[in-house]
C-alpha atoms as a PDB file:
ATOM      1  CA  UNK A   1      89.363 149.716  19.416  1.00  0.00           C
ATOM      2  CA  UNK A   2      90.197 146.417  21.361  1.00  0.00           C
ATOM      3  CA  UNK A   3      89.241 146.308  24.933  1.00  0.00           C
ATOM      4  CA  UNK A   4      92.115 144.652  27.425  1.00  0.00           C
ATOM      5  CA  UNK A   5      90.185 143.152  30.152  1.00  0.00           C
ATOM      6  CA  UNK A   6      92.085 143.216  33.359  1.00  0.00           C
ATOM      7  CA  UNK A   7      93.228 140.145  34.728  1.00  0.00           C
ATOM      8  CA  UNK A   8      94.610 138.883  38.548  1.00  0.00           C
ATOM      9  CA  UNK A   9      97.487 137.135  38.600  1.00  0.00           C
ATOM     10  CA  UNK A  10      97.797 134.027  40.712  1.00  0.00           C
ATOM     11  CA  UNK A  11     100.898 133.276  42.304  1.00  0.00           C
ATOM     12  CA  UNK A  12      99.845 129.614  44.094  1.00  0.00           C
ATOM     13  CA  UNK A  13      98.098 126.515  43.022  1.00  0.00           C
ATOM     14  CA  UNK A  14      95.547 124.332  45.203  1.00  0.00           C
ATOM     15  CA  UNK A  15      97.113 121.142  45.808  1.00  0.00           C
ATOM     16  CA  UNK A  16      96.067 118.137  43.741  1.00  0.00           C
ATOM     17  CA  UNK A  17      94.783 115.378  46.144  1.00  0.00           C
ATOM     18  CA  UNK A  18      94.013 111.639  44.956  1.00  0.00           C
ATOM     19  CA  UNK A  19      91.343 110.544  47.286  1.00  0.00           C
ATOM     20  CA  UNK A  20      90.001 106.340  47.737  1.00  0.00           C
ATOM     21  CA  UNK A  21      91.619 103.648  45.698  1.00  0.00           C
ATOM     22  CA  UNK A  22      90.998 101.584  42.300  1.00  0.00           C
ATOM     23  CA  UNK A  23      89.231 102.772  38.973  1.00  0.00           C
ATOM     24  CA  UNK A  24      86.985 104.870  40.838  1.00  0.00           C
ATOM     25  CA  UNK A  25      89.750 106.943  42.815  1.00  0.00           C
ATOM     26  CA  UNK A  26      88.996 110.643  41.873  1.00  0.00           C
ATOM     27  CA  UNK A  27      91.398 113.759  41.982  1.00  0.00           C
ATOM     28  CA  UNK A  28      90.368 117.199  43.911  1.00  0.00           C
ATOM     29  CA  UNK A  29      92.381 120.611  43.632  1.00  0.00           C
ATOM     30  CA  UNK A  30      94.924 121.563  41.277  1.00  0.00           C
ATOM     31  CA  UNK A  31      93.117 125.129  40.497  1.00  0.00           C
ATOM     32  CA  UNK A  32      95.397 127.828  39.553  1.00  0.00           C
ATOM     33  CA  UNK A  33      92.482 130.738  39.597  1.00  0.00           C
ATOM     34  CA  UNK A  34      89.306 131.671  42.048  1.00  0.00           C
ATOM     35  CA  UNK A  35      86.516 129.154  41.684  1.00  0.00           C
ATOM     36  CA  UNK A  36      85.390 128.535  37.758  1.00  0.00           C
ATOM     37  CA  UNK A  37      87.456 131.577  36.783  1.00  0.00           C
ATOM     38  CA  UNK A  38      88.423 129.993  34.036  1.00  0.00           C
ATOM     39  CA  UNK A  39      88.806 133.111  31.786  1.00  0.00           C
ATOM     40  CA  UNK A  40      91.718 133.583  33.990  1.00  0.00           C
ATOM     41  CA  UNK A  41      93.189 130.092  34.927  1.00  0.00           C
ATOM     42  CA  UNK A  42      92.631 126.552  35.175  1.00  0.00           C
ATOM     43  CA  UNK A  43      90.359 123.697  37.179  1.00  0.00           C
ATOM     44  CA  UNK A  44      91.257 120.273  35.709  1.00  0.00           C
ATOM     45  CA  UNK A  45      89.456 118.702  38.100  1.00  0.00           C
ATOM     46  CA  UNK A  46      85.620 119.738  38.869  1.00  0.00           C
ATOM     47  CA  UNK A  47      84.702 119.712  41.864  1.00  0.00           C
ATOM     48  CA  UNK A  48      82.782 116.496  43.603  1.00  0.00           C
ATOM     49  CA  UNK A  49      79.871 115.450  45.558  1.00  0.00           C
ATOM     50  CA  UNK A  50      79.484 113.270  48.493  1.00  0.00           C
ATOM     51  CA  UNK A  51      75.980 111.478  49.145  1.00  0.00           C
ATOM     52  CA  UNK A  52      75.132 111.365  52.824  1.00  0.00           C
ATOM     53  CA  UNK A  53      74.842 107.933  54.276  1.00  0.00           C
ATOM     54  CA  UNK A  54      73.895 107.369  58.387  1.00  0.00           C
ATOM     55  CA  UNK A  55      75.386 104.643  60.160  1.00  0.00           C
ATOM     56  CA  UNK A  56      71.867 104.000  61.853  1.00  0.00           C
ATOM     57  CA  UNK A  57      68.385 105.359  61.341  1.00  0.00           C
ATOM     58  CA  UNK A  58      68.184 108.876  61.026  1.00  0.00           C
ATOM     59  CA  UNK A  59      65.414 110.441  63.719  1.00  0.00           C
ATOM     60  CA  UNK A  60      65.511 114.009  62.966  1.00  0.00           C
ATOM     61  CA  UNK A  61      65.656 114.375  59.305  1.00  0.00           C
ATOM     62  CA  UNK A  62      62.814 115.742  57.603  1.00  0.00           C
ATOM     63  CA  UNK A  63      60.471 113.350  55.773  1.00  0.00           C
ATOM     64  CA  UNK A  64      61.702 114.856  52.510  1.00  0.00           C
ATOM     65  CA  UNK A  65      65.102 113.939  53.071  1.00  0.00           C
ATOM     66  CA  UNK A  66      64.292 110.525  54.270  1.00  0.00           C
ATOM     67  CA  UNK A  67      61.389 109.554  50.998  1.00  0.00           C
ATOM     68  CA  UNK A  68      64.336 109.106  48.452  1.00  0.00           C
ATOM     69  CA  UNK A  69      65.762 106.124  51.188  1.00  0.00           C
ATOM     70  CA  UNK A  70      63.120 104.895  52.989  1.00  0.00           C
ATOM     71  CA  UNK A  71      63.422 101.024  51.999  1.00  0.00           C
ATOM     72  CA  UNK A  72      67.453 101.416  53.019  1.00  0.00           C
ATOM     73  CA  UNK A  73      67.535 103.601  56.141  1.00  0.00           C
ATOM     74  CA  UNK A  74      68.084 100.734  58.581  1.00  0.00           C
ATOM     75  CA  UNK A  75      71.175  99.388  56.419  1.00  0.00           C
ATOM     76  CA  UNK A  76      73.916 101.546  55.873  1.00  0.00           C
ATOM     77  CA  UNK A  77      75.610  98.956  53.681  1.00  0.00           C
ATOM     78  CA  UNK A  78      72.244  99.188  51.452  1.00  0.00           C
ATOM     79  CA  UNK A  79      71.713 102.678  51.444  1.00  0.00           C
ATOM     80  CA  UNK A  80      75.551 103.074  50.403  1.00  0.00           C
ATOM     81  CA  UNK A  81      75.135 100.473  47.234  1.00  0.00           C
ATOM     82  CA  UNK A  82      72.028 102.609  46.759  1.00  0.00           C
ATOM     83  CA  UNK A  83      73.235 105.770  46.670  1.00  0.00           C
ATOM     84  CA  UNK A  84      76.577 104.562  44.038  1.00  0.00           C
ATOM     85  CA  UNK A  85      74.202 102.207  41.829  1.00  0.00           C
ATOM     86  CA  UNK A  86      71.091 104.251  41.642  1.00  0.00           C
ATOM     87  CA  UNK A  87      71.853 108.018  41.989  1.00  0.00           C
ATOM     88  CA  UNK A  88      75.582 107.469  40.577  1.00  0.00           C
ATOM     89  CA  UNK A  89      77.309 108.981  43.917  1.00  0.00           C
ATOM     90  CA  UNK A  90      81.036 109.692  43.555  1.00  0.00           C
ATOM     91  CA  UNK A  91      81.610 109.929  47.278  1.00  0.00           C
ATOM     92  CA  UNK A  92      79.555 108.252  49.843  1.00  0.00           C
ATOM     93  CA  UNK A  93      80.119 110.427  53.424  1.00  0.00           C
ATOM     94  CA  UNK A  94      79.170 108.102  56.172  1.00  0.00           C
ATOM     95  CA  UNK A  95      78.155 110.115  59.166  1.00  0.00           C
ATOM     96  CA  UNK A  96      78.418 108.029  62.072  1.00  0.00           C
ATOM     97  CA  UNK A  97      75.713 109.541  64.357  1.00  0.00           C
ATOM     98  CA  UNK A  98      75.263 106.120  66.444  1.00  0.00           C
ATOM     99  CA  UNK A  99      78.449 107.000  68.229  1.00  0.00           C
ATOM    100  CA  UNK A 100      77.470 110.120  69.629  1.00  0.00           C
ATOM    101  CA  UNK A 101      77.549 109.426  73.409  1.00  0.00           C
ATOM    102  CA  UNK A 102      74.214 111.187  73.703  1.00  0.00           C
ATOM    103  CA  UNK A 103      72.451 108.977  71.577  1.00  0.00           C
ATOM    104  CA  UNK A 104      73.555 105.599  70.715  1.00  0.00           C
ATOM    105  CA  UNK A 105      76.639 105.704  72.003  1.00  0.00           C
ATOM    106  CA  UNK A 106      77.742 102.982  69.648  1.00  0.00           C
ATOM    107  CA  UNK A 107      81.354 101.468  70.483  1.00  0.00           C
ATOM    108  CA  UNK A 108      84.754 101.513  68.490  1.00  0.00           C
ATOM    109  CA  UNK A 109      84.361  97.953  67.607  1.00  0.00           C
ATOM    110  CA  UNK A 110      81.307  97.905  66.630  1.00  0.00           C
ATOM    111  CA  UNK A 111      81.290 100.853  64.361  1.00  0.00           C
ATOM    112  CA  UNK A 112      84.436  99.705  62.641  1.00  0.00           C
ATOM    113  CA  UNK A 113      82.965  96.479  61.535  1.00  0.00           C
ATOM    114  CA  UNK A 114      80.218  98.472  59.919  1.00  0.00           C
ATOM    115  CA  UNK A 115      82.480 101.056  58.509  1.00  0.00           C
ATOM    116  CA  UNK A 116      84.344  97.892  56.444  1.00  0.00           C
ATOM    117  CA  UNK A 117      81.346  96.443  55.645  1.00  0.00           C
ATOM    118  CA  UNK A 118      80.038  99.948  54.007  1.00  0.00           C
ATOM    119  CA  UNK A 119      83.842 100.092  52.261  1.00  0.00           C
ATOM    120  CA  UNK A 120      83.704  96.492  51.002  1.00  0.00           C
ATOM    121  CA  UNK A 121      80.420  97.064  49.368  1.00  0.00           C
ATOM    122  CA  UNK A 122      80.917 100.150  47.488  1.00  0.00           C
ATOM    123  CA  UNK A 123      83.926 101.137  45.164  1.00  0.00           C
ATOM    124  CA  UNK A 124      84.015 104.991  45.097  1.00  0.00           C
ATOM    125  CA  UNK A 125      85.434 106.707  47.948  1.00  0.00           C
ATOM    126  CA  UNK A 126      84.755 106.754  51.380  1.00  0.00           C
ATOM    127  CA  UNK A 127      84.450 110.040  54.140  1.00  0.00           C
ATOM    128  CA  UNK A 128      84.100 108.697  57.866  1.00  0.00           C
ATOM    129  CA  UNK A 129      82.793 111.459  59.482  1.00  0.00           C
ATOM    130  CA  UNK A 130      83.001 111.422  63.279  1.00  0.00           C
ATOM    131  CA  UNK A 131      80.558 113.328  65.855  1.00  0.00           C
ATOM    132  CA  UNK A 132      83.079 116.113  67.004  1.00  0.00           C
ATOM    133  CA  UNK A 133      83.431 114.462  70.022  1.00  0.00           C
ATOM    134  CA  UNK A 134      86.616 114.735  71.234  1.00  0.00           C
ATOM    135  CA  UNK A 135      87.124 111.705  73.136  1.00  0.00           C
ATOM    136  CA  UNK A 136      84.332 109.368  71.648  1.00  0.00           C
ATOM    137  CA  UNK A 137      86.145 110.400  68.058  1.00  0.00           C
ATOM    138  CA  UNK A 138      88.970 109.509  69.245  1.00  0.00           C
ATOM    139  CA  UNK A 139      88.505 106.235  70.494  1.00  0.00           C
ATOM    140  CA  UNK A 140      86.088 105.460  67.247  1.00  0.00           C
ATOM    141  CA  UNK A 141      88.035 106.935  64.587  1.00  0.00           C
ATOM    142  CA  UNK A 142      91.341 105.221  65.641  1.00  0.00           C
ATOM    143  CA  UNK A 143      89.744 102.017  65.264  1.00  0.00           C
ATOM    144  CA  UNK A 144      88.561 102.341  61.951  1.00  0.00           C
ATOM    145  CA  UNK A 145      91.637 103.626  60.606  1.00  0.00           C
ATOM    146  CA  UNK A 146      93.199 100.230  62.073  1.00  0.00           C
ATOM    147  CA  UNK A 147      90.521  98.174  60.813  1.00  0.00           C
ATOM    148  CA  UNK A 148      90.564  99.426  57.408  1.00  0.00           C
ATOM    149  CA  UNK A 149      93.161 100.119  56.716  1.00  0.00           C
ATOM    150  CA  UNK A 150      93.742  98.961  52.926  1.00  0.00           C
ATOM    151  CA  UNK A 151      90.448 101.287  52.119  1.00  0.00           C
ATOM    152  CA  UNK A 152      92.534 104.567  51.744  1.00  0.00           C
ATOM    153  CA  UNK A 153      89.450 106.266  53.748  1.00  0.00           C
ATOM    154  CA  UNK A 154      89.042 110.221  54.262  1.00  0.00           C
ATOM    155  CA  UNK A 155      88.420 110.391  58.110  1.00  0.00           C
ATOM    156  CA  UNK A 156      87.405 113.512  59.734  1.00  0.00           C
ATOM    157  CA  UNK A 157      86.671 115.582  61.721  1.00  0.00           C
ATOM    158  CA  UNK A 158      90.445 115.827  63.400  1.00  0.00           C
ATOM    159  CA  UNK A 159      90.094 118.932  65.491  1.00  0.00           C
ATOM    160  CA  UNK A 160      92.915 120.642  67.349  1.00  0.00           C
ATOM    161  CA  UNK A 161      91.812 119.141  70.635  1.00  0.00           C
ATOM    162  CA  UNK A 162      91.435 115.122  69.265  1.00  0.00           C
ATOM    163  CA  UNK A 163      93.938 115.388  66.367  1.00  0.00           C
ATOM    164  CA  UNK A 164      96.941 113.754  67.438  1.00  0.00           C
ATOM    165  CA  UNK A 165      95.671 110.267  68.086  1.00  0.00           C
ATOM    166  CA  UNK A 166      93.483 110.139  65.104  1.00  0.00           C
ATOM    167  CA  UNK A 167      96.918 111.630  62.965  1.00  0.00           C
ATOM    168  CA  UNK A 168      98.579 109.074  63.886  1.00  0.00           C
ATOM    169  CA  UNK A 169      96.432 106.613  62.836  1.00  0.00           C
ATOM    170  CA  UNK A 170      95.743 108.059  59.847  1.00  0.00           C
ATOM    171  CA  UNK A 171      99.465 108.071  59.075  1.00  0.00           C
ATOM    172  CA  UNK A 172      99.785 104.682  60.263  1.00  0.00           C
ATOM    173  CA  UNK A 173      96.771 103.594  57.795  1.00  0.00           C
ATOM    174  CA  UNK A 174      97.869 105.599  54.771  1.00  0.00           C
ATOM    175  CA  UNK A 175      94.130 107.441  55.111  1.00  0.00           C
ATOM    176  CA  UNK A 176      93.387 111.026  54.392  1.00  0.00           C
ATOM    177  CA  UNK A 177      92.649 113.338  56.976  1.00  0.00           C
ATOM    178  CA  UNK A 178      90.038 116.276  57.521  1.00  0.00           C
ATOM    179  CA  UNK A 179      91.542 119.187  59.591  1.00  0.00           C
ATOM    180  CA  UNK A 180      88.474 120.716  61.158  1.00  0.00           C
ATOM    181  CA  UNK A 181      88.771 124.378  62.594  1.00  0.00           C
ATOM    182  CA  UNK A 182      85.703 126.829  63.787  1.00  0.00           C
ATOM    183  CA  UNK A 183      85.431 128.954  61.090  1.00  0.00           C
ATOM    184  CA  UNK A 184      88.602 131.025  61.394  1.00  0.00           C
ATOM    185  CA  UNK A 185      91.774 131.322  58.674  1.00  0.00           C
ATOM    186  CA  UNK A 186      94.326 131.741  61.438  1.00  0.00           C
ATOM    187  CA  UNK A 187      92.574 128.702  63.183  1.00  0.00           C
ATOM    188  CA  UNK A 188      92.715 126.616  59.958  1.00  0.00           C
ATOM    189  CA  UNK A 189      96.251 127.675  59.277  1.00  0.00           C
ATOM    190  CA  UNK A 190      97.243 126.676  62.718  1.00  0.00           C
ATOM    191  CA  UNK A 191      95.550 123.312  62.636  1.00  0.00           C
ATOM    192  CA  UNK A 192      97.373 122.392  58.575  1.00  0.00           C
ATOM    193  CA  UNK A 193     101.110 123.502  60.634  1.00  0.00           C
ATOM    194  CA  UNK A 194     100.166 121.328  63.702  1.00  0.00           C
ATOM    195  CA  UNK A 195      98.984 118.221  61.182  1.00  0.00           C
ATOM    196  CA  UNK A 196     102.240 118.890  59.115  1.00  0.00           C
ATOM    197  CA  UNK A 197     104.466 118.743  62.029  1.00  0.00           C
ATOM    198  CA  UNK A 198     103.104 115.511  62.995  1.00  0.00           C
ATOM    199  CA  UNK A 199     103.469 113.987  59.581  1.00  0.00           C
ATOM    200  CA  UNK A 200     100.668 114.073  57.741  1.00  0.00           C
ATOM    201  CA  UNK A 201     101.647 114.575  54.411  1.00  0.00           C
ATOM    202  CA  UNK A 202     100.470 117.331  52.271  1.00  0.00           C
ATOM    203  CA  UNK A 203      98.885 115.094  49.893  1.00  0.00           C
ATOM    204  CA  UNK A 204      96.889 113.186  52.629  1.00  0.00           C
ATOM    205  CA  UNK A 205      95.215 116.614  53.896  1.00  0.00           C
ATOM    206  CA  UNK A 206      91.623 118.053  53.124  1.00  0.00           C
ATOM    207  CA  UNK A 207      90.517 121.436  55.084  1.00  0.00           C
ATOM    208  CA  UNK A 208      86.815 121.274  56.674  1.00  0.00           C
ATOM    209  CA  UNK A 209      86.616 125.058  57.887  1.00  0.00           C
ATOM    210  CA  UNK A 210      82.792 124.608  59.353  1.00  0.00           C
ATOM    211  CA  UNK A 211      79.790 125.626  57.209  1.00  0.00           C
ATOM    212  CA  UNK A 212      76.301 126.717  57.497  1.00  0.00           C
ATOM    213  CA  UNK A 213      73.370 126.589  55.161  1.00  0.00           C
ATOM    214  CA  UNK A 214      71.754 130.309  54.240  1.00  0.00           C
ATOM    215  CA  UNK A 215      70.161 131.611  56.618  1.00  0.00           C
ATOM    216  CA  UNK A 216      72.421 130.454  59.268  1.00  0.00           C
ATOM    217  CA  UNK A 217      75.770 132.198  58.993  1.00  0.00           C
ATOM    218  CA  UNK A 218      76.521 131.371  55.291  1.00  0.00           C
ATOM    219  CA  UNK A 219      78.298 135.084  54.891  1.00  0.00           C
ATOM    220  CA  UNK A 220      80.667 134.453  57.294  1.00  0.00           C
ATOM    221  CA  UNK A 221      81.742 131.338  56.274  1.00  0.00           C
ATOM    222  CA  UNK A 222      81.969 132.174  52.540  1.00  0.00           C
ATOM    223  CA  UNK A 223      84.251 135.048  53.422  1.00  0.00           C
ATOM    224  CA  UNK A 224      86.277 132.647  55.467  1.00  0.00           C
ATOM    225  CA  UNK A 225      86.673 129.780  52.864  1.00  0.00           C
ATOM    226  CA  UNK A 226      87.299 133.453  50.119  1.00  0.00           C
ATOM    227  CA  UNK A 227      90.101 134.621  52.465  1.00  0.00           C
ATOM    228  CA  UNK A 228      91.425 131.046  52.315  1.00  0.00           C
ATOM    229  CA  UNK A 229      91.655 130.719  48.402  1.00  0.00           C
ATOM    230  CA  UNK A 230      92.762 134.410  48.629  1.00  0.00           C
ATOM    231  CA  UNK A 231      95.701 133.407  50.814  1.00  0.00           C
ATOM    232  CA  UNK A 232      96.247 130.417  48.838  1.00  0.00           C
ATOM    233  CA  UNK A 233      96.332 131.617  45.357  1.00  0.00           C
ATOM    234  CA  UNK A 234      97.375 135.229  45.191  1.00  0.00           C
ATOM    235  CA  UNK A 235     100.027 134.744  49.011  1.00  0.00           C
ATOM    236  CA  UNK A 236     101.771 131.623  48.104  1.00  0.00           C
ATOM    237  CA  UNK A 237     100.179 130.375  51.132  1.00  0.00           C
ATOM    238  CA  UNK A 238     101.340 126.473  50.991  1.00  0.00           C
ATOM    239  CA  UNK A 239      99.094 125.617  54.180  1.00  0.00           C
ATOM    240  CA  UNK A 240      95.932 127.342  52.494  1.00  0.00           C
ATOM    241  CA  UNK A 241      96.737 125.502  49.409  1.00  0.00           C
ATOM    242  CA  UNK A 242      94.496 122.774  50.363  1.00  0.00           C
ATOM    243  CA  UNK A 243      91.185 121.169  48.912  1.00  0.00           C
ATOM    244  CA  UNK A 244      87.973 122.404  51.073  1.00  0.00           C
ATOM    245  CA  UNK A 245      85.366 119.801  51.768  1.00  0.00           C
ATOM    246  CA  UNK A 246      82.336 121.066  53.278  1.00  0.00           C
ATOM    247  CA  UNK A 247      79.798 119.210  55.115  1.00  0.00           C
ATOM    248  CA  UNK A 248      76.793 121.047  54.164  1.00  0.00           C
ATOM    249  CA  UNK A 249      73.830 118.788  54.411  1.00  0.00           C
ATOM    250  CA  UNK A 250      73.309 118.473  57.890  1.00  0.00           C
ATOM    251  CA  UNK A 251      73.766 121.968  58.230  1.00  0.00           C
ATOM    252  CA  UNK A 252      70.910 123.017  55.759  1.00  0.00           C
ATOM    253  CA  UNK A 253      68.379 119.426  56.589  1.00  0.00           C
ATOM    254  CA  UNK A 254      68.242 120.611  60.669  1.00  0.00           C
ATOM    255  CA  UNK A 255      67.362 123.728  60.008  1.00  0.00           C
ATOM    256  CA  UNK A 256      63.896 125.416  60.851  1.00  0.00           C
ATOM    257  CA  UNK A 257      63.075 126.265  57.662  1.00  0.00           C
ATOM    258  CA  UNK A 258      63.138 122.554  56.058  1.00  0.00           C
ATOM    259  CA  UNK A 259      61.202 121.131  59.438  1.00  0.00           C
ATOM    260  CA  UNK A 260      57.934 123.835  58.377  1.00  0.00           C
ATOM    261  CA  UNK A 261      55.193 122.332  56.727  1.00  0.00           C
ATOM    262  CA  UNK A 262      53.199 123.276  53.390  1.00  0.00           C
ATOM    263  CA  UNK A 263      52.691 126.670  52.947  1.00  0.00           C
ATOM    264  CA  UNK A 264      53.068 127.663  56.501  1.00  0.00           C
ATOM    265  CA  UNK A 265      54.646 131.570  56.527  1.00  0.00           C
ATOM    266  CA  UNK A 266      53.804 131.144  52.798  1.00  0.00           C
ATOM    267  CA  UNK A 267      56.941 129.212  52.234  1.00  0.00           C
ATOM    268  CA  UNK A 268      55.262 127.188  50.022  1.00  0.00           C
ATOM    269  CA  UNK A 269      55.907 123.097  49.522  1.00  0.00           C
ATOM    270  CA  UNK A 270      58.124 122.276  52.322  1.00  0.00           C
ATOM    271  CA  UNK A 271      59.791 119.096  49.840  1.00  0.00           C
ATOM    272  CA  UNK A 272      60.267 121.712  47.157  1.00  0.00           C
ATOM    273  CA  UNK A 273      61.678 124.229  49.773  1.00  0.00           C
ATOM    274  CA  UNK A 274      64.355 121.726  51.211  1.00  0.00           C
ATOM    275  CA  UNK A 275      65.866 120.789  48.062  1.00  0.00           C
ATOM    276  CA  UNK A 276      66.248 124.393  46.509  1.00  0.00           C
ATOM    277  CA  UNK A 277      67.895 125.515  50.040  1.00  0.00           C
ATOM    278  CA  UNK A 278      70.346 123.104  49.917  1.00  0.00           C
ATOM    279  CA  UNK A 279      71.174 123.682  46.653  1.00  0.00           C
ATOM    280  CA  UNK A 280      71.817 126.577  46.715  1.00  0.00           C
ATOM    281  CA  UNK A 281      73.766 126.386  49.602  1.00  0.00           C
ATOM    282  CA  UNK A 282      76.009 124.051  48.134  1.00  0.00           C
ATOM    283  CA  UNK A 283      76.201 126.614  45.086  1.00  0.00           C
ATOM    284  CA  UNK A 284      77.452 129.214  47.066  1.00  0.00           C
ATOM    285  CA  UNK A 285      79.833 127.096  48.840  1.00  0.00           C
ATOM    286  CA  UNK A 286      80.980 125.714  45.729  1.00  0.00           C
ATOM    287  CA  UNK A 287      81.465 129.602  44.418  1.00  0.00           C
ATOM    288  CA  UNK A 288      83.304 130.016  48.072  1.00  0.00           C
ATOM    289  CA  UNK A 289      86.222 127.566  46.869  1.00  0.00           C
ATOM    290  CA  UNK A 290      84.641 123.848  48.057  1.00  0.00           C
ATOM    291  CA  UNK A 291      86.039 121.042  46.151  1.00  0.00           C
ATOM    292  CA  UNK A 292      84.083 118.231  47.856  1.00  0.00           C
ATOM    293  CA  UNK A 293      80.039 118.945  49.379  1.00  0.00           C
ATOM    294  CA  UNK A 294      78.239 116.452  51.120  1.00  0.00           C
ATOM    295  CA  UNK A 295      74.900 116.222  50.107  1.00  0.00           C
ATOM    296  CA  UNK A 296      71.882 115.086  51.318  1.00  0.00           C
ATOM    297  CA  UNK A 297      69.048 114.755  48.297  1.00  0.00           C
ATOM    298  CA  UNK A 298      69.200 113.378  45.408  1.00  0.00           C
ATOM    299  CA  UNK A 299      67.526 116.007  43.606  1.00  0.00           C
ATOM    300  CA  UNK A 300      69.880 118.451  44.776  1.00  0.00           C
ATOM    301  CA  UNK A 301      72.356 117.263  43.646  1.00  0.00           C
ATOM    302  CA  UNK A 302      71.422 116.655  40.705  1.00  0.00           C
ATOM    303  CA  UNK A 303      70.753 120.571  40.190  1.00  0.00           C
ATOM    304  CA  UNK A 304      74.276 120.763  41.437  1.00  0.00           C
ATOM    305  CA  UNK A 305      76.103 118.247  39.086  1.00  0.00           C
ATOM    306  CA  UNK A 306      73.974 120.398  36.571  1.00  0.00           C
ATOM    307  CA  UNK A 307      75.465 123.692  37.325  1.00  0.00           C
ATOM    308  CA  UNK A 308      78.982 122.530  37.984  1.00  0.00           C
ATOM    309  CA  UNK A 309      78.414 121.377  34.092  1.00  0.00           C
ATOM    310  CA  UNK A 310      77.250 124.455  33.215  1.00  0.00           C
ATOM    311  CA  UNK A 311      80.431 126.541  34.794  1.00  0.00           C
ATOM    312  CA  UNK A 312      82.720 124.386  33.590  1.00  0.00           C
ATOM    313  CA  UNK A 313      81.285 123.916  29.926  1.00  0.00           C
ATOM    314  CA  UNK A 314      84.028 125.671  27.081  1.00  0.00           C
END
């Protein structure tokens, strides 16, 4: 006797989003099932991975996570071209930490020029990723949108307190913007409606709904960015029909665990341990709905690209 096995039945689609420019312009979205269901539905497009680049030298990151760019940390331009030419990034995510006002504190002008100068070396895409704060972002983020604005960039975060400036930029620019909320669906919901009413078009938006490594609030989140692909997939939720980026690194590289040395707690090698936590972060967030991670090292990722394979292998 033949066994039926049941099957949902999805409603929505995730939105299909073109992201940077040229032969190296990739596609995110267009899933018509949960995350690699594909005994029920469709992914045509698998999802991606963004290498971290800092736009000056890292001073908290573990020595792990700095070994694999050690000769390029001081040159963002280099460690870019590194990261496309030697570990075969198809994102680069520059994280501009000089501009945090607490630090650096790192001026519009300035950063733009850098930001080009990263774009104009590399030809895969490009995430400019502010420091969440609102004013500093604000003034920073604007400028770069101006300044580059034939590079089709993904700029984030735009949170509901800095988003209207940045928008319109954005808009201005024809650049892609990241809709940042605090971990909430309502908040995320609100945020899409509030970016749509000031014309960002729905092609031009990614969702950034705050993550956390394991250990560190991962359930939470993973039910958030689940209730998201619920809503968008099985409700006919347009504004949750949206590509999720998720900017895990950071998140899992600050974390205590990563900082401990050999063996201490009996955690064993503290290189080993670093890697193998953020992968399998990034695995569960990927699992969660993400479309686009941003990753720290290389050998993570590479036991990422290797599972995505694996998922996605017929």
């Amino acid at each position: 006797m033949a066994i039926e096995i049941p099957r949902t039945s999805y409603s929505g689609k995730i939105r299909e989003i073109k992201l940077g420019k040229g032969d190296k312009a990739i596609t995110v979205g267009g899933e018509d099932s949960y995350p690699f269901y594909l005994f029920e539905g469709t992914m045509p497009h698998k999802p991606r991975i963004a290498m971290e680049v800092c736009d000056s030298p890292p001073q908290e990151w573990p020595e792990a996570a700095i070994e694999p760019f050690a000769d390029v940390v001081n040159d963002p331009v280099a460690w870019a071209k590194k990261c496309v030419q030697t570990y075969g990034a198809e994102m680069i995510a520059l994280q501009l930490v000089g501009t945090d006002p607490n630090g650096m504190d790192r001026g519009p002008d300035e950063t733009a020029d850098i930001v080009k100068k990263v774009a104009d070396a590399i030809d895969v895409p490009l995430i400019v990723w502010g420091t969440a704060n609102h004013e500093k972002d604000s003034q920073v983020l604007t400028k770069v949108c101006e300044v580059c604005q034939d590079k089709r960039l993904i700029i984030g975060p735009l949170e509901e307190k800095d988003y209207k400036k940045i928008a319109a930029a954005a808009i201005a620019y024809k650049h892609t913007v990241v809709a940042s909320s605090p971990i909430d669906i309502n908040l995320a919901k609100q945020l899409n409606i509030l970016l749509g009413n000031l014309g960002v078009a729905d092609d031009m938006l990614l969702v950034d709904p705050t993550v956390s490594g394991i250990g560190y609030g991962m359930e939470y989140c993973y039910s958030v960015m689940e209730r998201m692909r619920m809503a968008g997939l099985t409700q006919q939720d347009e504004k949750l029909q949206v590509p999720i980026i998720c900017n895990l690194g950071k998140e899992v590289w600050k974390s205590k665990e990563v900082h401990l040395p050999d063996n201490e707690n009996n955690m064993g090698n503290a290189r080993n341990r670093g890697i193998l936590l953020e992968a399998m972060s990034a695995m569960a967030m990927l699992l969660a709905g993400g479309d686009i991670i941003i990753m720290r090292h290389p050998e993570a990722i590479k036991l990422i690209k290797e599972m995505i394979t694996d998922l996605t292998a017929k």
